[in-house]
C-alpha atoms as a PDB file:
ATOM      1  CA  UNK A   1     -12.545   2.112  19.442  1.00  0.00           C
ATOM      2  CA  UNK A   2     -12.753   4.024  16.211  1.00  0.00           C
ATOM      3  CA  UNK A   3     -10.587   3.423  12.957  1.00  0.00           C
ATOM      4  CA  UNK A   4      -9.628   7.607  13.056  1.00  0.00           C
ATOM      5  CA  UNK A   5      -7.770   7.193  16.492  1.00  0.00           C
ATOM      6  CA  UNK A   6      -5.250   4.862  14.253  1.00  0.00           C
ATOM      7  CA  UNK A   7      -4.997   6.580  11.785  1.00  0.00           C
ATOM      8  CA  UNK A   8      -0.842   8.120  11.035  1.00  0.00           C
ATOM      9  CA  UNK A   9       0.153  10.346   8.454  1.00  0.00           C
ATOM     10  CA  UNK A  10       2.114   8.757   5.572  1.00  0.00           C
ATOM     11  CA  UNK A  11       3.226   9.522   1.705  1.00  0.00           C
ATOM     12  CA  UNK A  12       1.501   7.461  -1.132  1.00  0.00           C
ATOM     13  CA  UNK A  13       3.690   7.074  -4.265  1.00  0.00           C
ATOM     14  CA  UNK A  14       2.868   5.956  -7.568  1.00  0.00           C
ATOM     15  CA  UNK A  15       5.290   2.891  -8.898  1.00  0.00           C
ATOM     16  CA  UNK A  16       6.537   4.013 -12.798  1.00  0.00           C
ATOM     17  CA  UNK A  17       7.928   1.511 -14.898  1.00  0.00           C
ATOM     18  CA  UNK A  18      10.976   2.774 -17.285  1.00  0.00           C
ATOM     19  CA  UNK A  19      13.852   1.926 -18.816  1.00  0.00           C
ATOM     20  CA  UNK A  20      17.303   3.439 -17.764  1.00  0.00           C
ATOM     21  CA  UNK A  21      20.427   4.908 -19.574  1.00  0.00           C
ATOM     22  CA  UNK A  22      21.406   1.179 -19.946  1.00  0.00           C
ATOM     23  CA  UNK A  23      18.292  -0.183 -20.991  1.00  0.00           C
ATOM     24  CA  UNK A  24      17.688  -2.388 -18.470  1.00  0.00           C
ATOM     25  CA  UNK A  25      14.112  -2.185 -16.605  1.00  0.00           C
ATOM     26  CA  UNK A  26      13.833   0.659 -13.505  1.00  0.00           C
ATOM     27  CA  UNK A  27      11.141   1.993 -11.340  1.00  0.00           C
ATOM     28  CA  UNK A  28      10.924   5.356  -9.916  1.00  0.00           C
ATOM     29  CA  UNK A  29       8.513   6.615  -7.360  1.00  0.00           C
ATOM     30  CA  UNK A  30       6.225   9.539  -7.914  1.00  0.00           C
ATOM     31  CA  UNK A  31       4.965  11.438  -4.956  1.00  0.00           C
ATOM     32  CA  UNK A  32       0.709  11.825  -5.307  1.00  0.00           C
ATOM     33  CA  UNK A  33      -0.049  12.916  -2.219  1.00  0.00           C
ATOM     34  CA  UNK A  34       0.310  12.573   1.926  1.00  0.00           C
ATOM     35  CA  UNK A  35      -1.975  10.793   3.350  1.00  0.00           C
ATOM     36  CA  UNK A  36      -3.547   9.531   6.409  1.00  0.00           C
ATOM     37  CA  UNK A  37      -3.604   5.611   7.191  1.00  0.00           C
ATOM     38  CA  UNK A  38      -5.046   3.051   9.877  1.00  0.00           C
ATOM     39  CA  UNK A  39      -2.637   0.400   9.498  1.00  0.00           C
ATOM     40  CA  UNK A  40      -2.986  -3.455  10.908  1.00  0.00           C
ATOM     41  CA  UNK A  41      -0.598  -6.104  10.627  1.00  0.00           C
ATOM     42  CA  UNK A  42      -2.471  -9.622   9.395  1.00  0.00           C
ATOM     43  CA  UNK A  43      -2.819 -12.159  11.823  1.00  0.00           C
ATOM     44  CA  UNK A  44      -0.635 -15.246  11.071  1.00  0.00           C
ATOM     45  CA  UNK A  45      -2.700 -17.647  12.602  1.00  0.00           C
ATOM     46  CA  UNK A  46      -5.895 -17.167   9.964  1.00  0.00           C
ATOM     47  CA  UNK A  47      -5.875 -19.607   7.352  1.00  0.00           C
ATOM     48  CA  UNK A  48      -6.376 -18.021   4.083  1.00  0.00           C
ATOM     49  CA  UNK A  49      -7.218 -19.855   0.365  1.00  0.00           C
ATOM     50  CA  UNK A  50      -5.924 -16.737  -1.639  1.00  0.00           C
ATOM     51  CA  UNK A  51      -2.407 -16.092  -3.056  1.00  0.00           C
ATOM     52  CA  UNK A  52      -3.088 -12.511  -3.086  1.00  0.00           C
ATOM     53  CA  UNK A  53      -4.262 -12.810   1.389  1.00  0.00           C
ATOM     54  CA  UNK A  54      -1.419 -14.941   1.723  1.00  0.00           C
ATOM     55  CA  UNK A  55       1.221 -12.814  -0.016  1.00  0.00           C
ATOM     56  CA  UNK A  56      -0.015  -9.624   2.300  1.00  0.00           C
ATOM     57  CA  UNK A  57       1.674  -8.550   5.716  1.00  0.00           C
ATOM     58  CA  UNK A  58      -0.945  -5.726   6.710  1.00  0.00           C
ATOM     59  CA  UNK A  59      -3.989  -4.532   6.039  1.00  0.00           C
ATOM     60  CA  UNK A  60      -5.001  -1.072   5.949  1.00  0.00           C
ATOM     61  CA  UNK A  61      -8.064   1.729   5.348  1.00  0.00           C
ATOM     62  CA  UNK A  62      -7.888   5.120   4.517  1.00  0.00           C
ATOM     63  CA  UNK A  63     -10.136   7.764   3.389  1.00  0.00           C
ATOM     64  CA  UNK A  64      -8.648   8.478   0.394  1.00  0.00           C
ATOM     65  CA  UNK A  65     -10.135   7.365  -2.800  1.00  0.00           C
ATOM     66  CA  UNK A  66      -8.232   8.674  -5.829  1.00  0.00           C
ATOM     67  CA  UNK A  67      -6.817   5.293  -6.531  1.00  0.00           C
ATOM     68  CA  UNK A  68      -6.798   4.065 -10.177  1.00  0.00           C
ATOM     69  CA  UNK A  69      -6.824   0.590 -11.861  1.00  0.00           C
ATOM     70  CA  UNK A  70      -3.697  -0.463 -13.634  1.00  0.00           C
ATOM     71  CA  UNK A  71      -1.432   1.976 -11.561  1.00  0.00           C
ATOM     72  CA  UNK A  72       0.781   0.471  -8.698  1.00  0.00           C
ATOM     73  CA  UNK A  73       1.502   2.202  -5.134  1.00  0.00           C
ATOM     74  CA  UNK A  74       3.223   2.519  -2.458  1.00  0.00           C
ATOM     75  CA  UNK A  75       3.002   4.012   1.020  1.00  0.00           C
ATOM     76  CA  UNK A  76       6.114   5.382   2.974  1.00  0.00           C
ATOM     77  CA  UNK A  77       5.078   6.161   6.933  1.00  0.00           C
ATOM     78  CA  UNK A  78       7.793   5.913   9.776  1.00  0.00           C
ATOM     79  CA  UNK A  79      10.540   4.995   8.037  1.00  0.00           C
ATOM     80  CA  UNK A  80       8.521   1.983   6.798  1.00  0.00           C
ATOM     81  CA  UNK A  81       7.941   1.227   3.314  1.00  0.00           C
ATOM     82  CA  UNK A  82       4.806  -1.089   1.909  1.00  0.00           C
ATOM     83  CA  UNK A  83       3.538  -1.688  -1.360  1.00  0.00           C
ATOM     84  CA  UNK A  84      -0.046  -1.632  -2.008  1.00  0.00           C
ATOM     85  CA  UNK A  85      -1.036  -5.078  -3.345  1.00  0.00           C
ATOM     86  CA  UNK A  86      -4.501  -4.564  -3.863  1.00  0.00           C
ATOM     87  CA  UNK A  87      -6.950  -1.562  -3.127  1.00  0.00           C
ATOM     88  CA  UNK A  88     -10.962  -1.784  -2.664  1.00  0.00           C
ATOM     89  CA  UNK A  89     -12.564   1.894  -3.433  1.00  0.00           C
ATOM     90  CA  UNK A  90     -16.301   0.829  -3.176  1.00  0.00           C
ATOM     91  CA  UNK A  91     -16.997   1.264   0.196  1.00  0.00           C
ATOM     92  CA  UNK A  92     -17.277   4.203   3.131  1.00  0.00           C
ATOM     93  CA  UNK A  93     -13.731   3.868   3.447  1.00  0.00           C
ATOM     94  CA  UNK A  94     -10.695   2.370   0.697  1.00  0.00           C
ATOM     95  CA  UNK A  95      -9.334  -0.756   2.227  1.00  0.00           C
ATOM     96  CA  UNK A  96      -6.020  -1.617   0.877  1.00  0.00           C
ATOM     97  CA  UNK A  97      -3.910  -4.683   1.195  1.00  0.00           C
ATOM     98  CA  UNK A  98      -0.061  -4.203   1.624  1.00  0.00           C
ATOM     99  CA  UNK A  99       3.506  -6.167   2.017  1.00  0.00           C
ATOM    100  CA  UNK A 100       5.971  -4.888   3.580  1.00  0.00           C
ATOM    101  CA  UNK A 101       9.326  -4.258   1.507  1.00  0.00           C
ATOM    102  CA  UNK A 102      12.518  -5.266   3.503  1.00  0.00           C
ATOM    103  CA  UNK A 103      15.529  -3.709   1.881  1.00  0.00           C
ATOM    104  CA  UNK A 104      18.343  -5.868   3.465  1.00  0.00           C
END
């Protein structure tokens, strides 16, 4: 089974931190670029020591490499929207770590 056969087309947005007419603290989404995405949801059975593990509902690899330290992201595929908790750049492929946002 190869990781390409899983792979879906999705949108990856850069989070942006601002302040609105009010003053109060707002974020606005930036479209970088589309995409393509193997995406896994976590097994809930594994037993993990990490906060950041714990805290993630999928895990995901992509091809795409143009992510950048200090910037936060988000991925919108199928009506589904997950932000990127952590992203790994050094190997073949970017693994990223996401959680699912549930708006409701």
């Amino acid at each position: 089974m190869s990781i390409y056969t899983d792979m879906v087309p999705c949108t990856l947005y850069e989070i942006q931190h601002g302040k609105g007419a009010a003053g109060a603290l707002k974020e606005k989404c930036v479209k970088v670029c589309d995409i393509m995405v193997a995406v896994y949801k976590n097994d809930s059975f594994k037993s993990v020591q990490n906060v950041k593990y714990e805290q993630s509902t999928h895990n995901a690899m992509t091809s795409y490499k143009g992510f950048e330290d200090g910037k936060e992201y988000r991925l919108e595929f199928n009506g589904t929207e997950m932000d990127i908790t952590y992203f790994n750049t050094a190997g073949r492929m970017a693994t990223l770590l996401l959680k699912e946002i549930n708006y409701g």
